[in-house]
C-alpha atoms as a PDB file:
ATOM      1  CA  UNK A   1       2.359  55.281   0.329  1.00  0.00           C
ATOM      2  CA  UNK A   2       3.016  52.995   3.142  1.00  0.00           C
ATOM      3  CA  UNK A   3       1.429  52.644   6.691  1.00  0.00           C
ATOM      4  CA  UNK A   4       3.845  52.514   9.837  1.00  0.00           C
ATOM      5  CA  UNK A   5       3.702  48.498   8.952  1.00  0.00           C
ATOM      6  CA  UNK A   6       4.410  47.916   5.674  1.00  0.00           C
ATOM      7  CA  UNK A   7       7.636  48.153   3.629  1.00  0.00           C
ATOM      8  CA  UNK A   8       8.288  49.880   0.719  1.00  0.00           C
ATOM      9  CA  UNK A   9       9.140  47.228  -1.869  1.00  0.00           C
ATOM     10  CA  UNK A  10      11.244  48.729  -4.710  1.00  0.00           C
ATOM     11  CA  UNK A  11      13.460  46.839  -7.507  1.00  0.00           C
ATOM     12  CA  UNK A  12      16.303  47.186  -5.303  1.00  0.00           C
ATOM     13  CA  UNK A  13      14.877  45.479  -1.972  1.00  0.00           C
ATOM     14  CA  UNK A  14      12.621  42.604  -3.418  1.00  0.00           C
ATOM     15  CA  UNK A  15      15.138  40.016  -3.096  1.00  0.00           C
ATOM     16  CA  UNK A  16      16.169  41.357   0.767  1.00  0.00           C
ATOM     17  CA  UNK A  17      12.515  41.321   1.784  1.00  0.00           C
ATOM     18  CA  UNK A  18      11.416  37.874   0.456  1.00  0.00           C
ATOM     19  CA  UNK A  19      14.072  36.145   1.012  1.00  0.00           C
ATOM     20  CA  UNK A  20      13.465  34.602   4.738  1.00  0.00           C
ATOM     21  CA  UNK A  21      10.512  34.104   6.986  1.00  0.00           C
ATOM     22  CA  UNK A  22       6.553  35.304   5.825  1.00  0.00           C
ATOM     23  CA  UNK A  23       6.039  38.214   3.486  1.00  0.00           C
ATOM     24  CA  UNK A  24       2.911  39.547   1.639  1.00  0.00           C
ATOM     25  CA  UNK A  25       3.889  42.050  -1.074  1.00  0.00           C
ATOM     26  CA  UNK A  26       0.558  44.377  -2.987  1.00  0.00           C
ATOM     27  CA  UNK A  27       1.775  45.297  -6.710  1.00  0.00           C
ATOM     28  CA  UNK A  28      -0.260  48.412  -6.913  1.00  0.00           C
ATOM     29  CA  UNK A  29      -0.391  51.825  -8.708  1.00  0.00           C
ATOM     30  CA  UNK A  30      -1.811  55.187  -7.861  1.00  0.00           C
ATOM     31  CA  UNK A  31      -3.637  55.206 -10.341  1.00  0.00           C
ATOM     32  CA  UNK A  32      -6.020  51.812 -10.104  1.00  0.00           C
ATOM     33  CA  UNK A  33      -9.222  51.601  -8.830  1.00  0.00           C
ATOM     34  CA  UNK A  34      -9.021  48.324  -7.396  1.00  0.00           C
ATOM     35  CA  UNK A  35      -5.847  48.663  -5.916  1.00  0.00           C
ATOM     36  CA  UNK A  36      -6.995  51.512  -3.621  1.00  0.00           C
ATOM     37  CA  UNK A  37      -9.838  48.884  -2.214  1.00  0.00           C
ATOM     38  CA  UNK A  38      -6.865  46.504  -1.610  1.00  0.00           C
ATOM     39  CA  UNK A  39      -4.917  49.083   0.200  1.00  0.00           C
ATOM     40  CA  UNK A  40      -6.382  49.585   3.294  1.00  0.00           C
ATOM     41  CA  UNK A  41      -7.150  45.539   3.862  1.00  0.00           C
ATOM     42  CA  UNK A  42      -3.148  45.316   3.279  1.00  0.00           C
ATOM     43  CA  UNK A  43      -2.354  48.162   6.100  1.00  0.00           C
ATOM     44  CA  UNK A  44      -5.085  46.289   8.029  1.00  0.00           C
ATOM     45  CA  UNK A  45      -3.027  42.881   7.913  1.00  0.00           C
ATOM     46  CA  UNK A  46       0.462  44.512   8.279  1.00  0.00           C
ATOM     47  CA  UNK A  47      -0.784  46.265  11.517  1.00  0.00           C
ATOM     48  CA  UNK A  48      -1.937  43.089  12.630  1.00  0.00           C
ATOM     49  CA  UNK A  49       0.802  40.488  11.614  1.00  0.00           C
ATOM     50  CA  UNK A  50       3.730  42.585  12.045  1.00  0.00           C
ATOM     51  CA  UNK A  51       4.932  40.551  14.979  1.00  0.00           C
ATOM     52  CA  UNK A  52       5.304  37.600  12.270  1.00  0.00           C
ATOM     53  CA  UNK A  53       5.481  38.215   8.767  1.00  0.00           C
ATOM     54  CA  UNK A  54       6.707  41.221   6.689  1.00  0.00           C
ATOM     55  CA  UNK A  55       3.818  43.389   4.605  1.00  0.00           C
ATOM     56  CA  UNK A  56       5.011  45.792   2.047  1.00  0.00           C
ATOM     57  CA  UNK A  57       3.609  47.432  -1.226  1.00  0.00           C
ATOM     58  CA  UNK A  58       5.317  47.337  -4.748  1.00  0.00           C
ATOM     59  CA  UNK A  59       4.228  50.476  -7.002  1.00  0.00           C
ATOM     60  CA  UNK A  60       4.427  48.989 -10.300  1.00  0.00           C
ATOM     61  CA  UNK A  61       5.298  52.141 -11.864  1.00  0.00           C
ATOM     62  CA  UNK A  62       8.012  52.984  -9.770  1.00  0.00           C
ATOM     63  CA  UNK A  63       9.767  48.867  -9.591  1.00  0.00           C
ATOM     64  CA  UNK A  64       9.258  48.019 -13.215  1.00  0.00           C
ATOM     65  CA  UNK A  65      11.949  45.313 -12.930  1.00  0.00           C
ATOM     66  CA  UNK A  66      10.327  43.692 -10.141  1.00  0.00           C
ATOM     67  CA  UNK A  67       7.130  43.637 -11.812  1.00  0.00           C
ATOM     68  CA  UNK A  68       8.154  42.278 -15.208  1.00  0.00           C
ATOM     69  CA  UNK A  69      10.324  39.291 -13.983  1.00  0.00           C
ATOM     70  CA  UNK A  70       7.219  37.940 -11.791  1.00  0.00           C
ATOM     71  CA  UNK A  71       4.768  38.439 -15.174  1.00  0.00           C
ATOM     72  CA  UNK A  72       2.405  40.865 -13.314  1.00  0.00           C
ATOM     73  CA  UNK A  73       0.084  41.777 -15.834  1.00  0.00           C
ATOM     74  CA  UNK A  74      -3.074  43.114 -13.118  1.00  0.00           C
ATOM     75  CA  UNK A  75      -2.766  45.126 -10.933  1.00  0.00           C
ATOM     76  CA  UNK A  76      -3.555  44.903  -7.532  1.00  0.00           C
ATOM     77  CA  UNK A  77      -1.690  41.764  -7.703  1.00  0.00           C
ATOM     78  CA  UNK A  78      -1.141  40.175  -4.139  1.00  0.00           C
ATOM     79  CA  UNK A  79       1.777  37.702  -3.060  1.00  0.00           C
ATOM     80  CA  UNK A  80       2.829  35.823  -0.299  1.00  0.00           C
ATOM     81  CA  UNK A  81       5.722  34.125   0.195  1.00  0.00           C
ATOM     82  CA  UNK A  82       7.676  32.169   2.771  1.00  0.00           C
ATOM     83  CA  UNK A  83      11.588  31.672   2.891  1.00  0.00           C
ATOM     84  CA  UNK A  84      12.039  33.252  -0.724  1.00  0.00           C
ATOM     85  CA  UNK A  85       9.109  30.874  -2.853  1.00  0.00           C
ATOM     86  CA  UNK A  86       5.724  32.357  -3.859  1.00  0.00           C
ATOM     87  CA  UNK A  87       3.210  30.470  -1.753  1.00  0.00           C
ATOM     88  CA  UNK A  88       0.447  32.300  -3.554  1.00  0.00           C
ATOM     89  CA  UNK A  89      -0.804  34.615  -5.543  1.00  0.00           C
ATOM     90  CA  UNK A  90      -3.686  36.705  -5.761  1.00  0.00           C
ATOM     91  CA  UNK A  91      -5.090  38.365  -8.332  1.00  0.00           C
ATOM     92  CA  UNK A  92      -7.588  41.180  -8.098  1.00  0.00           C
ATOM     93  CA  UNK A  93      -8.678  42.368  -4.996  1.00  0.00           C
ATOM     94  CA  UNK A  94      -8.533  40.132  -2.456  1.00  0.00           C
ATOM     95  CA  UNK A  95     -10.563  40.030   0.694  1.00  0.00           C
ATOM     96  CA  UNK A  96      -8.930  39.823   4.199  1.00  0.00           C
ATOM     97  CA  UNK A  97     -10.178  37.309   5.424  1.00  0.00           C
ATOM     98  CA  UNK A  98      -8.868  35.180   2.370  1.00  0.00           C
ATOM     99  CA  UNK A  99      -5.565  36.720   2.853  1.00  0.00           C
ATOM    100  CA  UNK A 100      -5.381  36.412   6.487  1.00  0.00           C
ATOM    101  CA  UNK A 101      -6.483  32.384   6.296  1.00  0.00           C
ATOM    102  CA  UNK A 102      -3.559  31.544   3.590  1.00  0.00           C
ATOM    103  CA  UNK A 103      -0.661  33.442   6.245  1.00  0.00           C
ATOM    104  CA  UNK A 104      -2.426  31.566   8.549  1.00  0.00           C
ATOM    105  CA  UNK A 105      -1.925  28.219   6.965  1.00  0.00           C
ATOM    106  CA  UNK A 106       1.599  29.558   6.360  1.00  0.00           C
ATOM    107  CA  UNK A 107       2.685  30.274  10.370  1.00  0.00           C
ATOM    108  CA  UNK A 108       1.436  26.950  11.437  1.00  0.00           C
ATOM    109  CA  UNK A 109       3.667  24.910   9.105  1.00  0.00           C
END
């Protein structure tokens, strides 16, 4: 489930929504503890940022394509990239203010 920020990332819209500009993608499931602690700090950064990047979720379950071909093996998995190219990635859960210094670092360049 998505907040009125984020996009659904599926197998079919990865490419589309990484492609150009900022975007910071969760690989979740509904059923992983961890993942629902990441949740809400990703709906708190897409509300927050969505004047300048793009925040979406991935159920891993659902986008098993997507998933396999970027060797996500934990889940919540947490990636940002800009203009297409993984700037990072984040494994486990992640707090926001980590998150929100690396897009930081990200919009000034």
């Amino acid at each position: 489930m998505t907040s009125d920020y984020e996009v659904e990332i599926t197998d079919a819209n990865y490419a589309d929504i990484t492609s150009e500009g900022i975007a910071l993608i969760d690989f979740w499931a509904p059923w992983c503890g961890p993942c629902k602690m990441q949740g809400p700090i990703i709906e708190s950064i897409a509300e927050e940022y969505k004047d300048s990047i793009t925040a979406g979720k991935c159920n891993v379950d659902e986008n098993p394509n997507t998933a396999a071909s970027l060797g996500i093996q934990s889940i919540p998995t947490v990636i940002l990239y800009k203009d297409g190219k993984m700037a990072e990635k984040f494994v486990g859960v992640t707090s926001e203010d980590v998150l929100k210094g690396r897009i930081d670092e990200e919009l000034e360049e």
